[in-house]
N, C-alpha and C. Protein backbone atom coordinates (compact mmCIF):
# COMPACT_ATOMS: atom_id res chain seq x y z
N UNK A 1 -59.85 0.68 62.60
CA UNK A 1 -59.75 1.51 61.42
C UNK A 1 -58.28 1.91 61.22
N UNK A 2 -57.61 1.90 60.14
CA UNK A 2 -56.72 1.90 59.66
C UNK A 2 -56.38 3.81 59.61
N UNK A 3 -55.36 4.25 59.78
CA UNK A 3 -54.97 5.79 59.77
C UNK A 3 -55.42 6.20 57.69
N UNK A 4 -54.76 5.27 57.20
CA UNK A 4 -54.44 5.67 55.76
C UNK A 4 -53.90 4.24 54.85
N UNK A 5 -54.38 4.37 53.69
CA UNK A 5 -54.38 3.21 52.79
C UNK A 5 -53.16 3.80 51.69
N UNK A 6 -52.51 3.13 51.29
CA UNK A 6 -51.56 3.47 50.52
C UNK A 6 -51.26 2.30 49.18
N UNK A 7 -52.24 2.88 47.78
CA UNK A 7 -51.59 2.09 46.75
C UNK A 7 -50.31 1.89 46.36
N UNK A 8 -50.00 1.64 45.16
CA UNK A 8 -48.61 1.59 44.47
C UNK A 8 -48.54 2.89 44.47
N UNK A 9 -49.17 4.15 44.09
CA UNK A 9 -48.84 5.23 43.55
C UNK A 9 -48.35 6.48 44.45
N UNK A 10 -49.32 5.89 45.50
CA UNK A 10 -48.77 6.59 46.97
C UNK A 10 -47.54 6.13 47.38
N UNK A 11 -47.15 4.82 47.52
CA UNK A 11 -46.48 3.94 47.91
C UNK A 11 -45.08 4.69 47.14
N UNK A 12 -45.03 4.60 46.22
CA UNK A 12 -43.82 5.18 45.13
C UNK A 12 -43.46 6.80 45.41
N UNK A 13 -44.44 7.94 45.31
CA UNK A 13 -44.49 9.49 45.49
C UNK A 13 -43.75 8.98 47.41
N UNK A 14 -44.31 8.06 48.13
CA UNK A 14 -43.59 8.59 49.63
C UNK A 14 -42.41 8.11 49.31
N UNK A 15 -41.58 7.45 48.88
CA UNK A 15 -40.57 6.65 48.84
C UNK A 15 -39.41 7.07 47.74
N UNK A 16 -40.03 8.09 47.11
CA UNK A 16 -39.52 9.67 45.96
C UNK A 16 -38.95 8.62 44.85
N UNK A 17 -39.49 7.51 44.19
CA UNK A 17 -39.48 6.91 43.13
C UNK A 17 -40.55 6.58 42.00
N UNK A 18 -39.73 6.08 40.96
CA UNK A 18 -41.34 5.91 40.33
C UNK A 18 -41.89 4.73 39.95
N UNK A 19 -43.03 4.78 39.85
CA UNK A 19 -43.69 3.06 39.87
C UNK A 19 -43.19 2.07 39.56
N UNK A 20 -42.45 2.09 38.51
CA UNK A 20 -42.04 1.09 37.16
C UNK A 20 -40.40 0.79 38.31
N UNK A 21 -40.49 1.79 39.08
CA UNK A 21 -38.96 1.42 40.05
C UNK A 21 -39.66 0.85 41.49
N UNK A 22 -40.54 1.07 41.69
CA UNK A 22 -41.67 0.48 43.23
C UNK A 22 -41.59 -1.47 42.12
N UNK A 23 -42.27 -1.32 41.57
CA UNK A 23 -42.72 -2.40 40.84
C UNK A 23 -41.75 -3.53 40.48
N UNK A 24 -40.70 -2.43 40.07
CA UNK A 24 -38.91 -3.79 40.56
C UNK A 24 -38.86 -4.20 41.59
N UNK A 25 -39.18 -3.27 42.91
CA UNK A 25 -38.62 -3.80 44.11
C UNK A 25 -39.18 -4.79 44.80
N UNK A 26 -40.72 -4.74 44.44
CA UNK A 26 -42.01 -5.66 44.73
C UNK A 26 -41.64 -6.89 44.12
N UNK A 27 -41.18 -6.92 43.16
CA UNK A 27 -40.93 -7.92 42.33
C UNK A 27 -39.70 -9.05 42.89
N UNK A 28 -38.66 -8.29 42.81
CA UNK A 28 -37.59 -8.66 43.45
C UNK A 28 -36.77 -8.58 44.63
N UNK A 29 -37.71 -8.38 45.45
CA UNK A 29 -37.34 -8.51 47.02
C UNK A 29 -36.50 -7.83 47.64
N UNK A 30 -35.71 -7.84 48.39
CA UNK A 30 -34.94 -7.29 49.71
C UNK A 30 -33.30 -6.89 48.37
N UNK A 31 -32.63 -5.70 48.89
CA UNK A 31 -31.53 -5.36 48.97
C UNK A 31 -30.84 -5.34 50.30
N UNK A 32 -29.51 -5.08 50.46
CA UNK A 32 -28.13 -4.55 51.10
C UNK A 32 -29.13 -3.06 51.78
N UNK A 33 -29.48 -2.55 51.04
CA UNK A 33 -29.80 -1.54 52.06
C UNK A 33 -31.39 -1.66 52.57
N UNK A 34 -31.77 -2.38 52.59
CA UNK A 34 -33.30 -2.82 53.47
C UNK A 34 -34.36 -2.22 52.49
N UNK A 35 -34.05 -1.98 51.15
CA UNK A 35 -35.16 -1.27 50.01
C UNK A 35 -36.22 -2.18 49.88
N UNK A 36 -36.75 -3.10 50.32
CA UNK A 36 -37.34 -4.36 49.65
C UNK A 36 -38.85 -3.43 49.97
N UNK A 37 -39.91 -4.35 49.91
CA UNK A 37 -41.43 -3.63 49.81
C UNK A 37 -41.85 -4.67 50.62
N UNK A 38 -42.74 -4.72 52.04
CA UNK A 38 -43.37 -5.66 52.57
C UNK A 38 -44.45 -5.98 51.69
N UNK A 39 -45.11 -7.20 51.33
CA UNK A 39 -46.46 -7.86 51.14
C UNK A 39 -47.47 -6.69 51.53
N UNK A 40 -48.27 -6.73 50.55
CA UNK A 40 -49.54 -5.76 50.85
C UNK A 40 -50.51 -6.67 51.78
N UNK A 41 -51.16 -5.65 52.33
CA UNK A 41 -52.20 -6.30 53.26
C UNK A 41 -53.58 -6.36 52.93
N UNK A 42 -53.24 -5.83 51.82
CA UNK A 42 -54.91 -6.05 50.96
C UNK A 42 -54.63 -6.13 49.47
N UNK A 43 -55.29 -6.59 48.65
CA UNK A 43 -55.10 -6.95 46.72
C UNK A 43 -56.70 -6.55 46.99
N UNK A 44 -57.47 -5.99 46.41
CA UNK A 44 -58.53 -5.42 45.70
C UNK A 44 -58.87 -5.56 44.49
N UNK A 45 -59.48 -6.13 43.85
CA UNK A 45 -59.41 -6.12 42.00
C UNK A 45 -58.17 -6.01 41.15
N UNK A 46 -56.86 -6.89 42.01
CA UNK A 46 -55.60 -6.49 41.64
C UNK A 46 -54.77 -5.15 42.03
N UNK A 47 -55.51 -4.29 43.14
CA UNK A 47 -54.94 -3.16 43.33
C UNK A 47 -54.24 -3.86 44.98
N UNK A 48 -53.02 -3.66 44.62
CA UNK A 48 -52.26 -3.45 45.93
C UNK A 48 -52.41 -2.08 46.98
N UNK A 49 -53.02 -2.54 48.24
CA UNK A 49 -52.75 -1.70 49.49
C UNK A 49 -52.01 -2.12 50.52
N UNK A 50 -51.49 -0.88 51.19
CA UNK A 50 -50.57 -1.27 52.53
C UNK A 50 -51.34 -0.13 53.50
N UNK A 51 -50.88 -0.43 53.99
CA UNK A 51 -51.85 0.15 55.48
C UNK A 51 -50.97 1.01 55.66
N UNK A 52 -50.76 2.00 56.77
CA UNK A 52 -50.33 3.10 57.63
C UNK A 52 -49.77 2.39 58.27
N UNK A 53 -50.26 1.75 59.18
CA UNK A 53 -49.37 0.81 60.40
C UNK A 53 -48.27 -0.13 59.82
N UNK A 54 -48.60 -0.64 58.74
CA UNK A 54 -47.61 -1.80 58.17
C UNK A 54 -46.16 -0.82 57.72
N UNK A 55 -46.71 0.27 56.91
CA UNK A 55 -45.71 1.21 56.58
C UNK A 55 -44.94 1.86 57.53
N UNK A 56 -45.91 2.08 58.85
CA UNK A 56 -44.64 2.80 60.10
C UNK A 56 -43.65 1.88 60.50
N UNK A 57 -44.70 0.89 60.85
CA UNK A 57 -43.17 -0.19 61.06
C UNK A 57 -42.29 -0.78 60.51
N UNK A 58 -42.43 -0.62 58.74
CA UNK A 58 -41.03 -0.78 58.59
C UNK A 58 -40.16 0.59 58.20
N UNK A 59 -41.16 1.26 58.42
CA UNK A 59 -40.45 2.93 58.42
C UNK A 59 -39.46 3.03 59.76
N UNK A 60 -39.89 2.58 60.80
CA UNK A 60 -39.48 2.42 61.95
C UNK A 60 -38.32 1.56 62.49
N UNK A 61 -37.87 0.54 61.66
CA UNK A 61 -37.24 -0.51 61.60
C UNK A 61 -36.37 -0.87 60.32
N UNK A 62 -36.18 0.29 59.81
CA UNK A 62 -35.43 0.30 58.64
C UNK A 62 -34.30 0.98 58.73
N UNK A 63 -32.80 0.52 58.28
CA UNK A 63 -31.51 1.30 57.89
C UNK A 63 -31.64 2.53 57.88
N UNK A 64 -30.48 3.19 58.41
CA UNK A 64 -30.63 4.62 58.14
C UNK A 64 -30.40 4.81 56.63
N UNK A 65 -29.41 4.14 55.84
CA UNK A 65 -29.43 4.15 54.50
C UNK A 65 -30.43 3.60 53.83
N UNK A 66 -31.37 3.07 54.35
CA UNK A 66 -32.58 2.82 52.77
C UNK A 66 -33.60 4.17 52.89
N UNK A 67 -34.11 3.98 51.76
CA UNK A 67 -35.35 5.11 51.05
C UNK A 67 -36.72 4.54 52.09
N UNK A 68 -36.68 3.84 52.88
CA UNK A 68 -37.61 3.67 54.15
C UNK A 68 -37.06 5.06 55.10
N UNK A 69 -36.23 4.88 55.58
CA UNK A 69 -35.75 5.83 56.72
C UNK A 69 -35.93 7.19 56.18
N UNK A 70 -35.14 7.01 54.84
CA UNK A 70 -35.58 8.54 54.42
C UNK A 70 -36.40 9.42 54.42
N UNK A 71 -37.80 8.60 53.87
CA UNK A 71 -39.07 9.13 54.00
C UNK A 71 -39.98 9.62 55.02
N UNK A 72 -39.29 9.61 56.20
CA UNK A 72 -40.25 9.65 57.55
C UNK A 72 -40.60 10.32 57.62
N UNK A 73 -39.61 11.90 57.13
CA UNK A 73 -40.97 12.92 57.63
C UNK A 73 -42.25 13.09 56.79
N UNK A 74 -41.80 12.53 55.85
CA UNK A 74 -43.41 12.56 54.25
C UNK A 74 -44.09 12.15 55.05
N UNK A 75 -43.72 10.98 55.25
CA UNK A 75 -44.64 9.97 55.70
C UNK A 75 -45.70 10.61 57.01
N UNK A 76 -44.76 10.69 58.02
CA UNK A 76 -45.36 11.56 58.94
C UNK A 76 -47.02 12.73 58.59
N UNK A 77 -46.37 13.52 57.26
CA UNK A 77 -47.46 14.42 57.39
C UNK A 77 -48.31 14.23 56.07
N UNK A 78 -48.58 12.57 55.56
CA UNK A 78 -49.30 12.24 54.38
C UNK A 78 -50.37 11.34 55.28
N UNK A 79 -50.58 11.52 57.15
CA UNK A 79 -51.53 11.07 57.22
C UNK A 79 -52.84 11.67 57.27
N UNK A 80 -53.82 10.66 56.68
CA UNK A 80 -55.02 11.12 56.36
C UNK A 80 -56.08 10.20 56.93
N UNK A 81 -57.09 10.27 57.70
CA UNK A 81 -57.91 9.27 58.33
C UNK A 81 -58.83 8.47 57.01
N UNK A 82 -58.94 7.34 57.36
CA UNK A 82 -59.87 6.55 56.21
C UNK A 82 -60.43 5.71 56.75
N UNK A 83 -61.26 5.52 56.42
CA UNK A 83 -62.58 4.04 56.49
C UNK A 83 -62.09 3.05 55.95
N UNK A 84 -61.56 1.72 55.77
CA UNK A 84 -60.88 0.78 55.41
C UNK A 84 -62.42 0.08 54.90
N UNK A 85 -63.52 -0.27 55.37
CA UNK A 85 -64.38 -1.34 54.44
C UNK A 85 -65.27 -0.02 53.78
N UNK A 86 -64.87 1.41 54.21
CA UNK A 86 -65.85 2.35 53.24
C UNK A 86 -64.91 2.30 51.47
N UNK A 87 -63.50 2.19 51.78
CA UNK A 87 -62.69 2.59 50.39
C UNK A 87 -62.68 0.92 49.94
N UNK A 88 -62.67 -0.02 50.11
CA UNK A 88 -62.97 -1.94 49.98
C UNK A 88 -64.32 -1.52 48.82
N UNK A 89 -65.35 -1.04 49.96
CA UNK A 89 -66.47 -1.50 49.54
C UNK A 89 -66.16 -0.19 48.08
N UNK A 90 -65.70 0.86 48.28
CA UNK A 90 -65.86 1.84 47.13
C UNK A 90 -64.98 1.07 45.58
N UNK A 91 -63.91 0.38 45.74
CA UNK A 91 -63.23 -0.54 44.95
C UNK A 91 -64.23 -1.62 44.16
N UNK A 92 -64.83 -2.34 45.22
CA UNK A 92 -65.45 -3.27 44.75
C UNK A 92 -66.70 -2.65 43.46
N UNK A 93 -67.41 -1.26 44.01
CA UNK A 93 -68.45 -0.83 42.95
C UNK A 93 -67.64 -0.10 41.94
N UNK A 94 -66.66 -0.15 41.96
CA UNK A 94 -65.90 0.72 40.79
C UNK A 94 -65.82 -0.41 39.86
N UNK A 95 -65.08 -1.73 40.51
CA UNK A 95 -64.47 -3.00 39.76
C UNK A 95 -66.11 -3.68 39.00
N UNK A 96 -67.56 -3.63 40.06
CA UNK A 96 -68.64 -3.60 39.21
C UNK A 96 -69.20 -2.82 38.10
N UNK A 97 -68.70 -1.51 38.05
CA UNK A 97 -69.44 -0.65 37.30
C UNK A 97 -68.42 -0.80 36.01
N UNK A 98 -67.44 -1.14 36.24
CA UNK A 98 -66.15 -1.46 34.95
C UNK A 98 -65.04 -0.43 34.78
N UNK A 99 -65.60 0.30 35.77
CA UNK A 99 -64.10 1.48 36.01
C UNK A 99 -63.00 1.25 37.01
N UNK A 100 -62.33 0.04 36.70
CA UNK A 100 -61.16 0.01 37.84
C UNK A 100 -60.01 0.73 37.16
């Protein structure tokens, strides 16, 4: 079980930017200062997730100058325990019922 799931929207609020600036970086890969966005570890009905673990380690392994390093202490206290096939399976009946 995964600590915490993190969309784009989470993903952007820890990283103190905003989507449409997450969504460049996803797009266009790695900078000079290690800003880039790893590959999500899950796509859901088109919804990008990253895990907790994927995020510590490059929280962990990132420049002191990128907006990775910066964020650690957020990061630190935005964990929240989750069920990984309880929030899957909750996606999937949302993406059935027509509310994604």
């Amino acid at each position: 079980m995964h600590k915490m799931l993190f969309g784009q929207k989470e993903l952007a609020e820890l990283l103190g930017i905003s989507k449409q600036a997450l969504n460049y970086r996803i797009k266009s890969g790695s900078d000079v200062y290690g800003n880039d966005v790893p590959d999500p570890a899950y796509v859901v009905a088109a919804t990008k997730l990253w895990t907790y673990e994927q995020l510590e380690d490059k929280i962990n392994n990132s420049s002191p100058w990128s907006d990775w390093y910066k964020c650690k202490d957020r990061f630190k206290s935005m964990v929240q325990p989750v069920d990984i096939s309880a929030a899957i399976n909750k996606a999937r009946s949302l993406v059935k019922e027509g509310r994604s």
